[in-house]
C-alpha atoms as a PDB file:
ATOM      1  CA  UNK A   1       0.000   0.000   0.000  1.00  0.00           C
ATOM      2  CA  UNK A   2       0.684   3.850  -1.188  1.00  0.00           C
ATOM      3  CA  UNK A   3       2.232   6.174   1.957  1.00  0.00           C
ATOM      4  CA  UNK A   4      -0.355   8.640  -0.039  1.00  0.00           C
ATOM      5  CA  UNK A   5      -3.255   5.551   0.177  1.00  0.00           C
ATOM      6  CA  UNK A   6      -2.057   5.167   4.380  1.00  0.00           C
ATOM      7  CA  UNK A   7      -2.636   9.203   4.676  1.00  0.00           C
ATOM      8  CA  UNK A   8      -5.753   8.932   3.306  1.00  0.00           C
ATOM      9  CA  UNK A   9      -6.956   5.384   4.725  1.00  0.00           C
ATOM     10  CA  UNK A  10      -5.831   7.286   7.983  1.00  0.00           C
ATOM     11  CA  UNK A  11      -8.348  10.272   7.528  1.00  0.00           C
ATOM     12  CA  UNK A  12     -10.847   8.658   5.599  1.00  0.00           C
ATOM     13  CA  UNK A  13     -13.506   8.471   8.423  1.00  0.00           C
ATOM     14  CA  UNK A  14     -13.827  11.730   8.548  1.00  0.00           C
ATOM     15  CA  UNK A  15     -13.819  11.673  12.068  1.00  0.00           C
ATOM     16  CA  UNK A  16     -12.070  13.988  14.433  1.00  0.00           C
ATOM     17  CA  UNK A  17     -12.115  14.438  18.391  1.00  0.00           C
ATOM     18  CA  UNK A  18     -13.631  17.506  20.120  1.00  0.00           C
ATOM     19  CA  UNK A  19     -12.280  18.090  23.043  1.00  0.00           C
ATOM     20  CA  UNK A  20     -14.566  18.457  26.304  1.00  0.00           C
ATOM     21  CA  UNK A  21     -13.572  21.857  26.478  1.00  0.00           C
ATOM     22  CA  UNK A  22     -15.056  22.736  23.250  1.00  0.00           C
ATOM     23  CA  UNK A  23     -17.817  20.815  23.966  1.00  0.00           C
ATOM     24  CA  UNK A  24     -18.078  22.541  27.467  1.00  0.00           C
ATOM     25  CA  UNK A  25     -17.986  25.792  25.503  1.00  0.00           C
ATOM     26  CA  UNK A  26     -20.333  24.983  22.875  1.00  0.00           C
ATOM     27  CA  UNK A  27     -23.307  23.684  25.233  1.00  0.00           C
ATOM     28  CA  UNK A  28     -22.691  26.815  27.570  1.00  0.00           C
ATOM     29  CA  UNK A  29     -23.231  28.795  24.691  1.00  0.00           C
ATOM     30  CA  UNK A  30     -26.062  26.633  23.696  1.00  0.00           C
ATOM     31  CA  UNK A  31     -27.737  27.141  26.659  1.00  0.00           C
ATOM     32  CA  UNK A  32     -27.478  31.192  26.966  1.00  0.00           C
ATOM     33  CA  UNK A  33     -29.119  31.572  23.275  1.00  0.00           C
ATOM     34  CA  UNK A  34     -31.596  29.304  24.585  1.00  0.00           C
ATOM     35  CA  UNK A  35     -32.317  30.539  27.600  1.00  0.00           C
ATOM     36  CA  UNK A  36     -32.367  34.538  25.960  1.00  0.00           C
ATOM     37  CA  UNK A  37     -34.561  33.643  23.726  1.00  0.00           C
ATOM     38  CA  UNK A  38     -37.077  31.914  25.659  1.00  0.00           C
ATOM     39  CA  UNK A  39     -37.202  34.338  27.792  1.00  0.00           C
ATOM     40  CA  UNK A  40     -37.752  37.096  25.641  1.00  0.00           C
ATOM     41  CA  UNK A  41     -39.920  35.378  23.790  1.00  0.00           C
ATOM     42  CA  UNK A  42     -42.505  34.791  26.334  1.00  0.00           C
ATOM     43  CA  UNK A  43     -42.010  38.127  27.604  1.00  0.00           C
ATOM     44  CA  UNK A  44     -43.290  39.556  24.459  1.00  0.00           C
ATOM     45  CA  UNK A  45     -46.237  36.966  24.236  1.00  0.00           C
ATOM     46  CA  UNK A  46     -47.084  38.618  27.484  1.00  0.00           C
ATOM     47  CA  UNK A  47     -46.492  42.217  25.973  1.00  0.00           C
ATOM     48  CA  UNK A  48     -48.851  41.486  23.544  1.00  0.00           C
ATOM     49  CA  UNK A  49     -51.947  39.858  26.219  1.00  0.00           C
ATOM     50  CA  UNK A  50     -51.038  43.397  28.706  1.00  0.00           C
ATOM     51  CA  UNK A  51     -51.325  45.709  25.603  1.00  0.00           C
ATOM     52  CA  UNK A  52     -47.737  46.879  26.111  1.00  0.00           C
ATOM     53  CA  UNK A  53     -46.922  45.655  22.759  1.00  0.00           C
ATOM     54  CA  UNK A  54     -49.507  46.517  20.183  1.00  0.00           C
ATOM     55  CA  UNK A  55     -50.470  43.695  18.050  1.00  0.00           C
ATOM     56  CA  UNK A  56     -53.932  43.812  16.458  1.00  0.00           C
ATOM     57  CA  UNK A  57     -55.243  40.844  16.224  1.00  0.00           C
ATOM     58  CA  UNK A  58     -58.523  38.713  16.901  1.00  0.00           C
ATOM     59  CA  UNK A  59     -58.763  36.916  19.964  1.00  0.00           C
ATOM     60  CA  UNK A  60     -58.971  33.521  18.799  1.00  0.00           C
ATOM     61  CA  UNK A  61     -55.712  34.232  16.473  1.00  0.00           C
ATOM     62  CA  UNK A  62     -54.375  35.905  20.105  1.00  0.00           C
ATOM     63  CA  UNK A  63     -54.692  32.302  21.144  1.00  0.00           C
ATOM     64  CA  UNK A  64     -53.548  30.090  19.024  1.00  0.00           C
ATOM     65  CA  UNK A  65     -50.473  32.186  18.679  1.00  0.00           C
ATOM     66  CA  UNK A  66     -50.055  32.490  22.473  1.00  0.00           C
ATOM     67  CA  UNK A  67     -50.590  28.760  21.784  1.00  0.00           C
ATOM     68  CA  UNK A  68     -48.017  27.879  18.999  1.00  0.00           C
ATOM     69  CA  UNK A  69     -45.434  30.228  20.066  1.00  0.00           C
ATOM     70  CA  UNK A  70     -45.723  29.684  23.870  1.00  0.00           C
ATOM     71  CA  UNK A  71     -44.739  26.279  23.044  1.00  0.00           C
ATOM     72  CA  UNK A  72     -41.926  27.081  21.313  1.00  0.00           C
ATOM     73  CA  UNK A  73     -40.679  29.633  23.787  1.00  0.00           C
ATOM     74  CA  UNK A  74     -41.054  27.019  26.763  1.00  0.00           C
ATOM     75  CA  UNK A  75     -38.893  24.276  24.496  1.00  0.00           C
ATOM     76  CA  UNK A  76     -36.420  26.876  24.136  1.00  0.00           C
ATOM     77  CA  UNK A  77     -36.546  27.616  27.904  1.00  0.00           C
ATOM     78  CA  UNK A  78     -36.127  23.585  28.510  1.00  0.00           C
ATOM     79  CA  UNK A  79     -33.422  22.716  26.274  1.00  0.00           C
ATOM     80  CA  UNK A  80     -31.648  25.872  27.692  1.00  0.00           C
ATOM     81  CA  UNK A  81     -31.464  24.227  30.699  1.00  0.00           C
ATOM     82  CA  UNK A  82     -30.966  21.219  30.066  1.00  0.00           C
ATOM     83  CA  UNK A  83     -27.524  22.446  28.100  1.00  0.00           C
ATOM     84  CA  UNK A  84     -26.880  24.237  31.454  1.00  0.00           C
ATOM     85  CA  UNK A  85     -27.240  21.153  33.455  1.00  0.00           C
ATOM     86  CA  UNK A  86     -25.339  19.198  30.842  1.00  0.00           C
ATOM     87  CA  UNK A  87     -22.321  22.272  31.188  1.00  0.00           C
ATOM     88  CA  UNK A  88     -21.867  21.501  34.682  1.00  0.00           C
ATOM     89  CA  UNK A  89     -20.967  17.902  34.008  1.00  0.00           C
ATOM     90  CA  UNK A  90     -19.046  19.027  30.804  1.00  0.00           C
ATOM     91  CA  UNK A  91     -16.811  20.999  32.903  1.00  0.00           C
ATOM     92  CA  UNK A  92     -15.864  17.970  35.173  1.00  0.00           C
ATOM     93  CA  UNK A  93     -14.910  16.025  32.283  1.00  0.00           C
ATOM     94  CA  UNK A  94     -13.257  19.026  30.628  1.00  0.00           C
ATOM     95  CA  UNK A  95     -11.028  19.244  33.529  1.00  0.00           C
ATOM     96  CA  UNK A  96     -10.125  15.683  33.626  1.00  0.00           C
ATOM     97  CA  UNK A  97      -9.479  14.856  30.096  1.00  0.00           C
ATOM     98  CA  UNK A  98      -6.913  18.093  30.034  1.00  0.00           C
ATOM     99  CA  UNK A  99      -4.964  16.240  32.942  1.00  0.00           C
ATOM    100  CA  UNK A 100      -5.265  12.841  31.378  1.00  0.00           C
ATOM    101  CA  UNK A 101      -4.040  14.417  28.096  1.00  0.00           C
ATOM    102  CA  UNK A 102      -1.204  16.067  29.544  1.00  0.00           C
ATOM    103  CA  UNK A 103      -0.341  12.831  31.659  1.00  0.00           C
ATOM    104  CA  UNK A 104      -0.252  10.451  28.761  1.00  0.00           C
ATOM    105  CA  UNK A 105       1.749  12.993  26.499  1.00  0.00           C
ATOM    106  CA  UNK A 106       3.831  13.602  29.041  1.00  0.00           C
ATOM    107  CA  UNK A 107       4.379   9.748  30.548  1.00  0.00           C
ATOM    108  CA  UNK A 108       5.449   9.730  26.333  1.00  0.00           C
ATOM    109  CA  UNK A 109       7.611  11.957  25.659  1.00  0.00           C
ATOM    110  CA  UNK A 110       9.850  11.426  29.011  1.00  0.00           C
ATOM    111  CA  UNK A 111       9.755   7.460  28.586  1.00  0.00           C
ATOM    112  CA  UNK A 112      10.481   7.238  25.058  1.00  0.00           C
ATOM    113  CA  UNK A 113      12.603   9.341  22.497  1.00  0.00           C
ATOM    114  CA  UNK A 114      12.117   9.673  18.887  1.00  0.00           C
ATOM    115  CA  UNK A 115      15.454   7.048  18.132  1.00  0.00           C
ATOM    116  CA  UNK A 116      13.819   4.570  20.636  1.00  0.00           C
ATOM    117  CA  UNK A 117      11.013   4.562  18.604  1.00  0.00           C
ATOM    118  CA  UNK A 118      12.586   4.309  15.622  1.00  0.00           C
ATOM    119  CA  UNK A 119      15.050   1.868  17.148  1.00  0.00           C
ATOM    120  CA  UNK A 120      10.979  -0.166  17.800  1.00  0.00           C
ATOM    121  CA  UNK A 121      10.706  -0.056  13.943  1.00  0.00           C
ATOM    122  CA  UNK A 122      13.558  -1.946  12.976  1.00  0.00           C
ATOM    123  CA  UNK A 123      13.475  -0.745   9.549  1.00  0.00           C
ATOM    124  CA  UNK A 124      15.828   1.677   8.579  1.00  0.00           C
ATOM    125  CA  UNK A 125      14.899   1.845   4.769  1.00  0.00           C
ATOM    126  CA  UNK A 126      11.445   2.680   5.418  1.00  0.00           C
ATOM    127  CA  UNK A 127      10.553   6.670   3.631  1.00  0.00           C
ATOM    128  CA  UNK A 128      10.113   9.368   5.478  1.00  0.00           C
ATOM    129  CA  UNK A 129       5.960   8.641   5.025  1.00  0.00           C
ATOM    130  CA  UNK A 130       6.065   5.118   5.977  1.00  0.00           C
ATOM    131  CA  UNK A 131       8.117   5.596   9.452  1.00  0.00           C
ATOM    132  CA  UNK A 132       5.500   7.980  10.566  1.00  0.00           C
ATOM    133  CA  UNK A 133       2.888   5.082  10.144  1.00  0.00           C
ATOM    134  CA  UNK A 134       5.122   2.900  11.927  1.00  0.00           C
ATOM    135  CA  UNK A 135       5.895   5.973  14.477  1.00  0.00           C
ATOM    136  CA  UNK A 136       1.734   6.506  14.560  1.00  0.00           C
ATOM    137  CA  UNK A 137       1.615   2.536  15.469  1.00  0.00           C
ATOM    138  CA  UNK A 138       4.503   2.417  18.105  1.00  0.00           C
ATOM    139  CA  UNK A 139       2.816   5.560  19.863  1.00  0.00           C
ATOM    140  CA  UNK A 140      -0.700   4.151  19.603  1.00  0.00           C
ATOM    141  CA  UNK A 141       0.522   1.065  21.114  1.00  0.00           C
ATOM    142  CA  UNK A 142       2.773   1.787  23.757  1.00  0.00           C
ATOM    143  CA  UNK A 143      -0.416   4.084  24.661  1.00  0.00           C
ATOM    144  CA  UNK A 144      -2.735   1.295  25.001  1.00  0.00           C
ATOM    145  CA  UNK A 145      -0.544  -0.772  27.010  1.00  0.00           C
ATOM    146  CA  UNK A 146      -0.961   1.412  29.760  1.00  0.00           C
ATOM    147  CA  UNK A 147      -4.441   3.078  29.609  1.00  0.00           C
ATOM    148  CA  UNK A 148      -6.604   0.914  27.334  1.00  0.00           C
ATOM    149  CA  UNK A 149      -8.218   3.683  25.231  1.00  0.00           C
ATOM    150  CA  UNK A 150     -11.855   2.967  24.407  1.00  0.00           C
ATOM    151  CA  UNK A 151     -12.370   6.453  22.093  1.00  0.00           C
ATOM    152  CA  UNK A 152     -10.181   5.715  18.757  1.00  0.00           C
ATOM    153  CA  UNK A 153     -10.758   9.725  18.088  1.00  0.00           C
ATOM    154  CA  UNK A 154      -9.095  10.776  21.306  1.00  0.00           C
ATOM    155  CA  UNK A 155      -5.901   8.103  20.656  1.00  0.00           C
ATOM    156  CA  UNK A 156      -5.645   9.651  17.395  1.00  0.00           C
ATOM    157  CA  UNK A 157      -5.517  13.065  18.879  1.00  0.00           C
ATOM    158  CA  UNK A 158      -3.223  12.173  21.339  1.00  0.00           C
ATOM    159  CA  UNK A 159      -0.786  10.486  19.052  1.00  0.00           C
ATOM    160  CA  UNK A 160      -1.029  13.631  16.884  1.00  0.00           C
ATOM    161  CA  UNK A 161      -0.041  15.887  19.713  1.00  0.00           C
ATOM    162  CA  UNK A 162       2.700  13.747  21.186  1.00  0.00           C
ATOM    163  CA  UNK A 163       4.091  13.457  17.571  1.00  0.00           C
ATOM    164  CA  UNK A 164       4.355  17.071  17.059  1.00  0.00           C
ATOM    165  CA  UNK A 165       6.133  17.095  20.500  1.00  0.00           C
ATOM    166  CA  UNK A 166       8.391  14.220  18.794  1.00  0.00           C
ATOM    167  CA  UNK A 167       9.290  16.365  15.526  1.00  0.00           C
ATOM    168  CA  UNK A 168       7.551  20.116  15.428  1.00  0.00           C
ATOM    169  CA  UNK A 169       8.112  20.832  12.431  1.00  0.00           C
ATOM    170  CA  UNK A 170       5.916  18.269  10.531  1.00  0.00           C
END
């Protein structure tokens, strides 16, 4: 197999991690628009029933919009807080991915050098393409011997990272 056909077979999936950070900051975000708007919304379905908010209309069409839009506004209002209550966890596992992250890449990096891995390989005619592959394994592996990965996403990030540690300019 192609170096070229390894690259691509690598990325294929289309699949990358997000961290919990991201995630933390995403559904925090989530949950403000939410909330805002739910909010606000109801507050001007109750403009419009106090006459502080002018909005001619016929009374059954007063209802059924009170109806239709109150319902939307209260959804809003839940799934606001339900990505609040779902922050609050995010956070703690925000937290504790960044240490595990910086624990395996560092447990890496200070066990292992770049020749060691290489010296793994034994194959010094391999191209500059197909070490990394072999690199990508020996990393991934030596990994999994000691914390058993479940998330294939997150090994490949890690392996990423620790591999730019390895050689930065690539």
């Amino acid at each position: 197999m192609e170096p070229q056909e390894n690259k691509d077979l690598l990325h294929s999936q289309g699949l990358s991690y997000t961290h919990k950070g991201k995630k933390l900051e995403d559904a925090q975000s989530s949950s403000w628009l939410f909330l805002v708007f739910g909010f606000l919304g109801l507050g001007v379905i109750l403009g419009v029933w106090l006459g502080i908010i002018p909005f001619p209309l016929a009374f059954y069409m007063k209802i059924l919009y009170t109806i239709v839009l109150g319902a939307l506004f209260f959804i809003f209002l839940i799934t606001g807080f339900y990505y609040l209550k779902k922050s609050k966890t995010l956070k703690e596992e925000a937290s504790e991915e960044e240490r595990l992250t910086q624990e395996i890449v560092s447990y890496i990096t200070a066990s292992y050098s770049l020749d060691e891995l290489d010296r793994m390989i034994n194959d010094p005619s391999l191209s500059m393409e197909q070490r990394y592959f072999e690199r990508y394994e020996q990393i991934s592996r030596l990994i999994q011997e000691k914390y058993h990965l479940s998330e294939e996403t997150y090994l490949d990030f890690l392996i990423e990272k620790i591999y730019q540690v390895f050689v930065p300019e690539q």
